[in-house]
N, C-alpha and C. Protein backbone atom coordinates (compact mmCIF):
# COMPACT_ATOMS: atom_id res chain seq x y z
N UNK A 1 -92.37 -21.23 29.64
CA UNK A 1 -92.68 -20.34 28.55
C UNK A 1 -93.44 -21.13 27.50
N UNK A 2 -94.25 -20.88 26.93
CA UNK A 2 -95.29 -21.37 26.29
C UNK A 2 -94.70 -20.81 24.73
N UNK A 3 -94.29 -21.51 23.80
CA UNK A 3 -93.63 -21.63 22.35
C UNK A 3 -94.75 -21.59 21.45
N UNK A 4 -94.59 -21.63 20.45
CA UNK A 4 -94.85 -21.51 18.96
C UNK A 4 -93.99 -22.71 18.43
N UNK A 5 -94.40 -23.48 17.99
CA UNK A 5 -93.60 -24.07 17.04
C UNK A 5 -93.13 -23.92 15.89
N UNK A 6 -92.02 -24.10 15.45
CA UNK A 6 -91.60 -23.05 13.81
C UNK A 6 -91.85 -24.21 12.86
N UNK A 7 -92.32 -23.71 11.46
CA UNK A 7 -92.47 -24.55 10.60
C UNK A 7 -91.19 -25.06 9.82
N UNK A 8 -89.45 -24.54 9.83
CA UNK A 8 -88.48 -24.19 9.81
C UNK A 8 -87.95 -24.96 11.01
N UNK A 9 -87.17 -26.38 10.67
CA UNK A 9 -86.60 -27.04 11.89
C UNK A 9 -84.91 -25.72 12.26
N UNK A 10 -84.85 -24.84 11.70
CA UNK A 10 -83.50 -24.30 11.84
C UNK A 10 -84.07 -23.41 12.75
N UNK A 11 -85.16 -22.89 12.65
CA UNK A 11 -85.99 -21.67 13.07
C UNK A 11 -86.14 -22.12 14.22
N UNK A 12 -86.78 -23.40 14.90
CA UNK A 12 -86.85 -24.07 15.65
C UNK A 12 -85.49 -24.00 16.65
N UNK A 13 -84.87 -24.49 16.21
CA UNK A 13 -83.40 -24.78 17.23
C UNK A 13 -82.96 -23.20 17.60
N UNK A 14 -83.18 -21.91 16.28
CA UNK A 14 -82.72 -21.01 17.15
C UNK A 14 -83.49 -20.77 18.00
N UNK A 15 -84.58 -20.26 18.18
CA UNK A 15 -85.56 -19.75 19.09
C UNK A 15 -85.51 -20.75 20.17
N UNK A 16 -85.64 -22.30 20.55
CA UNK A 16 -85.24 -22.39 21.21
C UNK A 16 -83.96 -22.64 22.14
N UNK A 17 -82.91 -22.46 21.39
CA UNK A 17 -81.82 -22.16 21.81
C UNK A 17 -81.44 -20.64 22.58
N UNK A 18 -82.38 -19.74 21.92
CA UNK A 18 -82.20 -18.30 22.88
C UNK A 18 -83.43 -18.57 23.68
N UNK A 19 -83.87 -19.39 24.08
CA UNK A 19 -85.36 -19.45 25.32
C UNK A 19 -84.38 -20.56 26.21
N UNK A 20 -83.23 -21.20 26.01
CA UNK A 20 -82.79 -22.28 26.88
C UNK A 20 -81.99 -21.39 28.19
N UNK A 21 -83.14 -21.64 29.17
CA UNK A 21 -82.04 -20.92 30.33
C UNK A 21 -82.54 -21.92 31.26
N UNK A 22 -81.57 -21.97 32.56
CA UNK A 22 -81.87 -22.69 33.97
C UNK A 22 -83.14 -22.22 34.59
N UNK A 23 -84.01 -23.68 34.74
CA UNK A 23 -85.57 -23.29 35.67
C UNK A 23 -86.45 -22.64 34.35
N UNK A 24 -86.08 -23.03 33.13
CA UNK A 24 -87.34 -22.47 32.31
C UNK A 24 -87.71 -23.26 31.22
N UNK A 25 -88.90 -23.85 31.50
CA UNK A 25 -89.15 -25.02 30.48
C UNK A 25 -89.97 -24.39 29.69
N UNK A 26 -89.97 -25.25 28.37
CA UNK A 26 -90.44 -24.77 27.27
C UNK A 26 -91.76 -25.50 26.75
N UNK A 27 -93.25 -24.84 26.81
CA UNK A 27 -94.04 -25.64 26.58
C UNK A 27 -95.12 -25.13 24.86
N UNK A 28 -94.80 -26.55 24.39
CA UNK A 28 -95.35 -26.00 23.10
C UNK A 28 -96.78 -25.48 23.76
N UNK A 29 -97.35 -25.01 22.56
CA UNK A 29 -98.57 -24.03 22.78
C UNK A 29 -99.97 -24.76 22.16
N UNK A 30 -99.71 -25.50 21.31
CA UNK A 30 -100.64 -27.27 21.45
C UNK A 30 -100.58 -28.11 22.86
N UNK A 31 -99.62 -27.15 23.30
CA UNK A 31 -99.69 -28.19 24.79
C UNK A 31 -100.84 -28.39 25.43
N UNK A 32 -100.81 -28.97 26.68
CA UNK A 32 -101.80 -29.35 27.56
C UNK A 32 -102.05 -27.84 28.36
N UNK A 33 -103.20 -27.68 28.38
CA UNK A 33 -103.76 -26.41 29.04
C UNK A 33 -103.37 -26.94 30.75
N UNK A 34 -103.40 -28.19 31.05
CA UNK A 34 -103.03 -29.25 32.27
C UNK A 34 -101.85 -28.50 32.20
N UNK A 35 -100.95 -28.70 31.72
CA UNK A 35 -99.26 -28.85 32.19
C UNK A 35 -99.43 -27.11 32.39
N UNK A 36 -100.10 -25.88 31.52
CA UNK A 36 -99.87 -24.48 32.37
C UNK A 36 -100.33 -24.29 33.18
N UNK A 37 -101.67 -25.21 33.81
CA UNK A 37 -102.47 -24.48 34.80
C UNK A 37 -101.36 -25.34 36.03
N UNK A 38 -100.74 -26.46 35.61
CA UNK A 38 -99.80 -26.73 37.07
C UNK A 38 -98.57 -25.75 37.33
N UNK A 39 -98.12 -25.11 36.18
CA UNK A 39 -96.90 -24.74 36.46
C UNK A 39 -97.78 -23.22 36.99
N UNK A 40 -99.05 -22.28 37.14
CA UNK A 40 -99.36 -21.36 38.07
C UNK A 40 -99.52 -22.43 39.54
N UNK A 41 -100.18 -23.45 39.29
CA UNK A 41 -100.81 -24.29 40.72
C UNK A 41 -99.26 -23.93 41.97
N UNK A 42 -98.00 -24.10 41.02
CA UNK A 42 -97.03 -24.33 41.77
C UNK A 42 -96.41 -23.27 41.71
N UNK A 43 -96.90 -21.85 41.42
CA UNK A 43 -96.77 -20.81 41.79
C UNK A 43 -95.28 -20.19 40.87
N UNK A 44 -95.32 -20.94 40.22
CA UNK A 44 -94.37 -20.70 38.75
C UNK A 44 -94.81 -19.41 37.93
N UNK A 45 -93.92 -19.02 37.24
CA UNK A 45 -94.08 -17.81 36.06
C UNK A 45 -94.70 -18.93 34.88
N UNK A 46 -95.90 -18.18 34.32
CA UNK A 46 -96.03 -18.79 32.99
C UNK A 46 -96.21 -17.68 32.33
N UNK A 47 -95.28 -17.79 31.00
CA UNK A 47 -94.72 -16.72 30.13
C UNK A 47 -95.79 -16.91 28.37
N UNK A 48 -96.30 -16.14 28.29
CA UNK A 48 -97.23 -15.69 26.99
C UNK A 48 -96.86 -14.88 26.12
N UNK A 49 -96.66 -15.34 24.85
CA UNK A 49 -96.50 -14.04 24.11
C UNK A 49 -97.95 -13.75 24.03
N UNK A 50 -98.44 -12.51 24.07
CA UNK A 50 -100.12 -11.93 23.79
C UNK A 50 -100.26 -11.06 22.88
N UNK A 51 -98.76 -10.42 21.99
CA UNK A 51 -98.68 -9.59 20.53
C UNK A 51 -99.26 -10.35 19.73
N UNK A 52 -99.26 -11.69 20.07
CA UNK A 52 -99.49 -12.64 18.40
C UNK A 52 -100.67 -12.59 18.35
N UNK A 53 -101.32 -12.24 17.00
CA UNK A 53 -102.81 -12.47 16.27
C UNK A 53 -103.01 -13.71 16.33
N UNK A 54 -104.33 -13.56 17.04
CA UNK A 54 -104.92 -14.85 17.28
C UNK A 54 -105.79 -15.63 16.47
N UNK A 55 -106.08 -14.78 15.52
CA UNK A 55 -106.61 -15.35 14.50
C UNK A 55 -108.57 -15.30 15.47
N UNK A 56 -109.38 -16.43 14.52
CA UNK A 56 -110.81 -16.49 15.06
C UNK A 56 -110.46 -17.12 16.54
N UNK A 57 -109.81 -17.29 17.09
CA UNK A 57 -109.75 -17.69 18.12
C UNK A 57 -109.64 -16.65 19.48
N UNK A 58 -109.05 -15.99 19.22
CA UNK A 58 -108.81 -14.25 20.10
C UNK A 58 -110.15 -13.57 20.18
N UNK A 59 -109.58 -12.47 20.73
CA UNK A 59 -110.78 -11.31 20.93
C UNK A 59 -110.45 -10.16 20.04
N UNK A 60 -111.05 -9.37 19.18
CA UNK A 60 -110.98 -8.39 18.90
C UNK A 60 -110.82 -7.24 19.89
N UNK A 61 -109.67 -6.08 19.95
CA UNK A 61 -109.29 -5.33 20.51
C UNK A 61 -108.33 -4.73 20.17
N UNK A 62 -108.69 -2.95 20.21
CA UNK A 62 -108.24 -1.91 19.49
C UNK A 62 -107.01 -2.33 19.87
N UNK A 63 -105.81 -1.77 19.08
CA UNK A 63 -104.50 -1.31 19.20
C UNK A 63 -104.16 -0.72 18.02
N UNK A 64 -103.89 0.42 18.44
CA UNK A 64 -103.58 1.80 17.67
C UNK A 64 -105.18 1.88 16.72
N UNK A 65 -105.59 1.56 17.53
CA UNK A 65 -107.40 2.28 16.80
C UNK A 65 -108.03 1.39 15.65
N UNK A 66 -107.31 0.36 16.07
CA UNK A 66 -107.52 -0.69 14.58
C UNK A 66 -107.83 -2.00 15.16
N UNK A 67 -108.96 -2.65 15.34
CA UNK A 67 -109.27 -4.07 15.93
C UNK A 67 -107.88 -4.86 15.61
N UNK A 68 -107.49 -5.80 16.56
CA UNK A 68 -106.61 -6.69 16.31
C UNK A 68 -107.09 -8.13 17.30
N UNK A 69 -107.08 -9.27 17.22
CA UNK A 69 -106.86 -10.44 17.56
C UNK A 69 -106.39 -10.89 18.81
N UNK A 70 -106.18 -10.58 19.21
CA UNK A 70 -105.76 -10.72 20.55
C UNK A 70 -105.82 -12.18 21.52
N UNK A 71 -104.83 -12.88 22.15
CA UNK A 71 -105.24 -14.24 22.83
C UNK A 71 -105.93 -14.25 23.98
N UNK A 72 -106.44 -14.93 24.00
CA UNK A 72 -107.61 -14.62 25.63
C UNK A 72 -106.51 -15.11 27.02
N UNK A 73 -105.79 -16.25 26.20
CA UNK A 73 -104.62 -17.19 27.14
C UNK A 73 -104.45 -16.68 28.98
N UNK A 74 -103.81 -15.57 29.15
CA UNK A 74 -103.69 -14.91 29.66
C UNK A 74 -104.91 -14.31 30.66
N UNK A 75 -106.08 -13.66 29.75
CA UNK A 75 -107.20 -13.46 30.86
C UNK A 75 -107.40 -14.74 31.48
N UNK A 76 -108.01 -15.56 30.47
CA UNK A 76 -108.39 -16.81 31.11
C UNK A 76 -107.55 -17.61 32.06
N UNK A 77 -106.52 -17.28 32.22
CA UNK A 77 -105.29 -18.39 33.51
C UNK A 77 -105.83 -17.64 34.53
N UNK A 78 -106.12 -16.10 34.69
CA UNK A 78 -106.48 -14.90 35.55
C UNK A 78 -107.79 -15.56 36.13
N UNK A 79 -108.13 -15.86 35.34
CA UNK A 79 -109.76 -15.80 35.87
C UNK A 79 -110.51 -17.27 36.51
N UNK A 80 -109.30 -18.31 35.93
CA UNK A 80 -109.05 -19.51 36.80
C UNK A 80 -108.58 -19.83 38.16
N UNK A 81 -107.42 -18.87 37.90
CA UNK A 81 -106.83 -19.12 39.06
C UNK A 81 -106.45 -18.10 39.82
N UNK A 82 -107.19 -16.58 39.48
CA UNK A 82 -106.57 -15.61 41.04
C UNK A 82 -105.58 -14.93 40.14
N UNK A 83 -104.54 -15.47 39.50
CA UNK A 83 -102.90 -15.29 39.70
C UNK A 83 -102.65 -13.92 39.24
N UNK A 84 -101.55 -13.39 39.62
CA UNK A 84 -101.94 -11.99 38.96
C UNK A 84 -101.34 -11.47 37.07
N UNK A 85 -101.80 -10.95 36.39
CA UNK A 85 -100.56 -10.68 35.39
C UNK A 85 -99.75 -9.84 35.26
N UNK A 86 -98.62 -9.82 34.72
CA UNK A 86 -97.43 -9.32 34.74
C UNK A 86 -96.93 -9.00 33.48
N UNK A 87 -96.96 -8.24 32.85
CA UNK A 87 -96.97 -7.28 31.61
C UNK A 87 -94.82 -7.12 31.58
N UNK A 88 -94.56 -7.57 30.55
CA UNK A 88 -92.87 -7.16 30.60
C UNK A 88 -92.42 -6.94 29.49
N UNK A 89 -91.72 -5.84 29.13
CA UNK A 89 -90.96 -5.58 28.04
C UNK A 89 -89.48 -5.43 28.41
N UNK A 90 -88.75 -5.72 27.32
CA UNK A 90 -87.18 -5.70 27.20
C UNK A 90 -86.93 -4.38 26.54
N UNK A 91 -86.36 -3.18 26.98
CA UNK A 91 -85.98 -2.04 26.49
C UNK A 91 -84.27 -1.86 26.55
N UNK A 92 -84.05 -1.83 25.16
CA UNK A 92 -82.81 -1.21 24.99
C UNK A 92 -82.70 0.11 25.39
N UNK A 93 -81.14 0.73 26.20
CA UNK A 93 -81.22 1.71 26.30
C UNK A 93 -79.89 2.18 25.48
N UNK A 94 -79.79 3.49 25.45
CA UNK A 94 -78.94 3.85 25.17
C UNK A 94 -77.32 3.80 25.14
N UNK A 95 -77.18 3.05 26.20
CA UNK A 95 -75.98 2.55 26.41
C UNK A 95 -75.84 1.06 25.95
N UNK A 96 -76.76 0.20 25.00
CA UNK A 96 -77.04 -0.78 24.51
C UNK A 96 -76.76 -2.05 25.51
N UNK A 97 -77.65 -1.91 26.68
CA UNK A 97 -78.02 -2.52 27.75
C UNK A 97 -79.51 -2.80 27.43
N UNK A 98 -79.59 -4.19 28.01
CA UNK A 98 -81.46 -4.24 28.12
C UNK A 98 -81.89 -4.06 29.51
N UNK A 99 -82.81 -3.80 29.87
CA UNK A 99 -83.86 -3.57 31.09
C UNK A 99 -84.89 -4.21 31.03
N UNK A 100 -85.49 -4.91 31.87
CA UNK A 100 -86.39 -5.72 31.85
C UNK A 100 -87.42 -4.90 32.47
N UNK A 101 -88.62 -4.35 31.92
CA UNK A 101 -89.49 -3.72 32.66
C UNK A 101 -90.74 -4.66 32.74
N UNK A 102 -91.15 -4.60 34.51
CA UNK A 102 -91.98 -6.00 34.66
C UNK A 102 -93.37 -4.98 35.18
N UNK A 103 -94.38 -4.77 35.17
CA UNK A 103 -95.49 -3.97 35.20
C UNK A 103 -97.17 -5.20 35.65
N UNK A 104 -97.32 -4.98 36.77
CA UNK A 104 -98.61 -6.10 37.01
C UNK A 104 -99.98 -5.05 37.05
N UNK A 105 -100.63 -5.62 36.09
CA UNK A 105 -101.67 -5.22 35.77
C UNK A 105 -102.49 -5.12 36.83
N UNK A 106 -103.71 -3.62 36.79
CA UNK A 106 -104.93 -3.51 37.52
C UNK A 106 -105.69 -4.23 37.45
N UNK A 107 -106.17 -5.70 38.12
CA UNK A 107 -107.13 -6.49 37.80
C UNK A 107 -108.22 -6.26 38.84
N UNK A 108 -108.40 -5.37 39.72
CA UNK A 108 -108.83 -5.06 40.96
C UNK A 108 -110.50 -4.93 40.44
N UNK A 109 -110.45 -3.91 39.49
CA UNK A 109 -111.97 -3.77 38.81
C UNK A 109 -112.54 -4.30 37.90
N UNK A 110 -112.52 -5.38 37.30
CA UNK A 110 -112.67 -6.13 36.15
C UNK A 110 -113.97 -6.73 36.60
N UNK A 111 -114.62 -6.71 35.41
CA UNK A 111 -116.36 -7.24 35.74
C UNK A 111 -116.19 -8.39 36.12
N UNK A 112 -117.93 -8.83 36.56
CA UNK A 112 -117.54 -10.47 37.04
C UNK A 112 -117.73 -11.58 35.61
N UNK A 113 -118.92 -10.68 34.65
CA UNK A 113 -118.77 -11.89 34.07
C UNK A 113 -118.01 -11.57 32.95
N UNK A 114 -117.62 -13.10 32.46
CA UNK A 114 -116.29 -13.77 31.81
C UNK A 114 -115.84 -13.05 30.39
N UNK A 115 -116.88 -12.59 29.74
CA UNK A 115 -116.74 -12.61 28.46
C UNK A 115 -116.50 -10.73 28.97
N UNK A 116 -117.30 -9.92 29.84
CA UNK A 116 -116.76 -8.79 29.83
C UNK A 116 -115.45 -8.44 30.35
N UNK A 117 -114.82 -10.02 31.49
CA UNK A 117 -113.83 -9.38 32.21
C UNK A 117 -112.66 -9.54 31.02
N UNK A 118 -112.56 -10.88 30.18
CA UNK A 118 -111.81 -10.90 29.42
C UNK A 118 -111.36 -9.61 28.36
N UNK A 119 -112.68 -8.58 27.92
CA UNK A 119 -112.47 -7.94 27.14
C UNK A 119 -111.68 -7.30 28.07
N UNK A 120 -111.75 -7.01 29.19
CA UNK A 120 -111.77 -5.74 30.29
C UNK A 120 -109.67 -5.88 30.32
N UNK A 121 -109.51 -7.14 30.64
CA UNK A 121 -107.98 -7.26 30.97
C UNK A 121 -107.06 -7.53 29.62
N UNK A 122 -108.11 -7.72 28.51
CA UNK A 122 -107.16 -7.27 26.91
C UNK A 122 -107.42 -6.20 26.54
N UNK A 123 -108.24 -5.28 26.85
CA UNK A 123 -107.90 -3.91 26.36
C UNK A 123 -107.27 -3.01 27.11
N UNK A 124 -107.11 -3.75 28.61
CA UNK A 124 -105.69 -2.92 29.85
C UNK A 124 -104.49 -3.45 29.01
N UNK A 125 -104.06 -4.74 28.55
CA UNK A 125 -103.34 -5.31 28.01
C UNK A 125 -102.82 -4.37 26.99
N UNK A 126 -103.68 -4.41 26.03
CA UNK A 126 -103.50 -3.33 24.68
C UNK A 126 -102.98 -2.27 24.51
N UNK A 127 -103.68 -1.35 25.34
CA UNK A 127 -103.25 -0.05 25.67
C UNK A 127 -101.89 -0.16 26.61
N UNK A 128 -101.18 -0.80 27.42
CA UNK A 128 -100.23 -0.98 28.08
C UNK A 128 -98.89 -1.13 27.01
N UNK A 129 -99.17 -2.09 25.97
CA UNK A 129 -98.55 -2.90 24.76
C UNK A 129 -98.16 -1.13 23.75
N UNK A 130 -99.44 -1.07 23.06
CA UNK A 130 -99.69 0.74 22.47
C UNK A 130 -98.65 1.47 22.99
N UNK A 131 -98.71 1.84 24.50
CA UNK A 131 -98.22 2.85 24.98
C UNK A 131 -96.61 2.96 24.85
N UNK A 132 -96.11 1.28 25.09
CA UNK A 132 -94.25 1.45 25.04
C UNK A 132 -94.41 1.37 23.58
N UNK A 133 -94.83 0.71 22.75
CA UNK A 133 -94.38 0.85 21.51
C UNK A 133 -94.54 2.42 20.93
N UNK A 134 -95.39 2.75 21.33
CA UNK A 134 -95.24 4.67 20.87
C UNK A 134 -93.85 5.27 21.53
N UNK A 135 -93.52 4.93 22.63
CA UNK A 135 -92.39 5.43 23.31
C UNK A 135 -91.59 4.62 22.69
N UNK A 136 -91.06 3.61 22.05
CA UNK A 136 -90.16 3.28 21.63
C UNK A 136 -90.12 2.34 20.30
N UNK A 137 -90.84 2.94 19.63
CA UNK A 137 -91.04 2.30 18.22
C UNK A 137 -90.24 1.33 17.37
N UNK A 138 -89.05 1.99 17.81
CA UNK A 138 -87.67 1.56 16.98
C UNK A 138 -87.22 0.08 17.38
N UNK A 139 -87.93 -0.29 18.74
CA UNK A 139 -87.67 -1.35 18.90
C UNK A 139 -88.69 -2.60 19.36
N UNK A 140 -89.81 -2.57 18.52
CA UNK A 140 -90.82 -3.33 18.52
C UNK A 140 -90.95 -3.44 16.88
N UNK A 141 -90.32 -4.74 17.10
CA UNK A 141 -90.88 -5.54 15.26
C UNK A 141 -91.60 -6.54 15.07
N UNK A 142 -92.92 -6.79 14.49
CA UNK A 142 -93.74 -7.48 14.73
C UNK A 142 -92.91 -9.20 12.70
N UNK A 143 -92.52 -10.29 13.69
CA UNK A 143 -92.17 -11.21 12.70
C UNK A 143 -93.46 -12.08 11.74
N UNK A 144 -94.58 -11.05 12.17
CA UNK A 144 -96.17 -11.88 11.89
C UNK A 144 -97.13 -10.69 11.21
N UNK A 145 -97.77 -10.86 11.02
CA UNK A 145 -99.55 -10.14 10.74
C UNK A 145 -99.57 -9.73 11.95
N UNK A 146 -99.96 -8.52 12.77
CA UNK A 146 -100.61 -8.24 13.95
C UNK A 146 -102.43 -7.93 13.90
N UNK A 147 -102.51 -7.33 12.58
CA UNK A 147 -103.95 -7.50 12.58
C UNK A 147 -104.05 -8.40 11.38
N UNK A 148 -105.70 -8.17 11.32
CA UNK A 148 -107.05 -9.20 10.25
C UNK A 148 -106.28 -9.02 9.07
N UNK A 149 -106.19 -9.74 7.81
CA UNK A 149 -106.13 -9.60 6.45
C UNK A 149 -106.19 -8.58 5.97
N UNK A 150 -107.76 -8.19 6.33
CA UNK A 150 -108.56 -7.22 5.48
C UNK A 150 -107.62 -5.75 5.77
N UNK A 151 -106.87 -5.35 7.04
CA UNK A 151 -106.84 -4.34 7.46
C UNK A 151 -105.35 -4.18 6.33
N UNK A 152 -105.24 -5.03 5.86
CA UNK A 152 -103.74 -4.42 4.89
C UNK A 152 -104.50 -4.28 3.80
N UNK A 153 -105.53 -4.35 2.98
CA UNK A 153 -106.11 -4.32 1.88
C UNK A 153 -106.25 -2.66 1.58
N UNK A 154 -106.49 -1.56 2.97
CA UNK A 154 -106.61 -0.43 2.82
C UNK A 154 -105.54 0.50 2.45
């Protein structure tokens, strides 16, 4: 799983204290682009958060009709290496159980070149992201900015 580092050493120990499970290493996100492309080479899960604003570094792409930031992270491992992606949300249900819903993206039609396929598999991304949070609002809280500056100024 690919981390964030907290600026908050307390913040730090919790988060990774609820990411500490058996078979799941934790790789900061300054990490070596080396150490994720081995852990797909070896046919491993590599885990992305792709909600987080990426700041100038992302792609611009609608969610909820409003450009947002978006990390390329994700297309680009795709487009290196084959691998497929795998879209997952944690839904509470009613009986205050979670469900892990695991969903692998249509990558079947995605252009060839780079800069269109990337847009192509963050705005499947987006709209995938959009869609459960409309179905379940109550339980998607964003701990960041999801969009640009400017878009809270309105």
């Amino acid at each position: 799983v690919v981390t964030q580092t907290q600026k908050s050493e307390g913040s730090q120990k919790f988060f990774n204290g609820i990411r500490n499970y058996p078979n799941v290493s934790l790789i900061p996100r300054t990490g070596s682009r080396k150490q994720m492309l081995r852990v797909l080479e070896e046919h491993k899960f590599l885990g992305l958060a792709s909600d987080q604003n990426a700041g100038k570094r992302g792609i611009n792409i609608p969610f909820f009709d409003i450009p947002a930031s978006i990390p390329k992270g994700a297309a680009l491992f795709h487009l290196k290496t084959g691998m497929p992606i795998i879209v997952g949300f944690c839904i509470l249900s009613r009986h205050l159980k979670y469900t892990l819903r695991l969903r692998e993206m249509n990558l079947s039609s995605i252009p060839n070149e780079k800069e269109d396929a990337i847009i192509a598999i963050n705005t499947q991304y987006s709209k995938m992201l959009e869609k459960t949070v409309r179905k379940y609002p109550e339980q998607y809280f964003w701990f960041h900015r999801k969009w640009n500056k400017s878009t809270y100024k309105n």
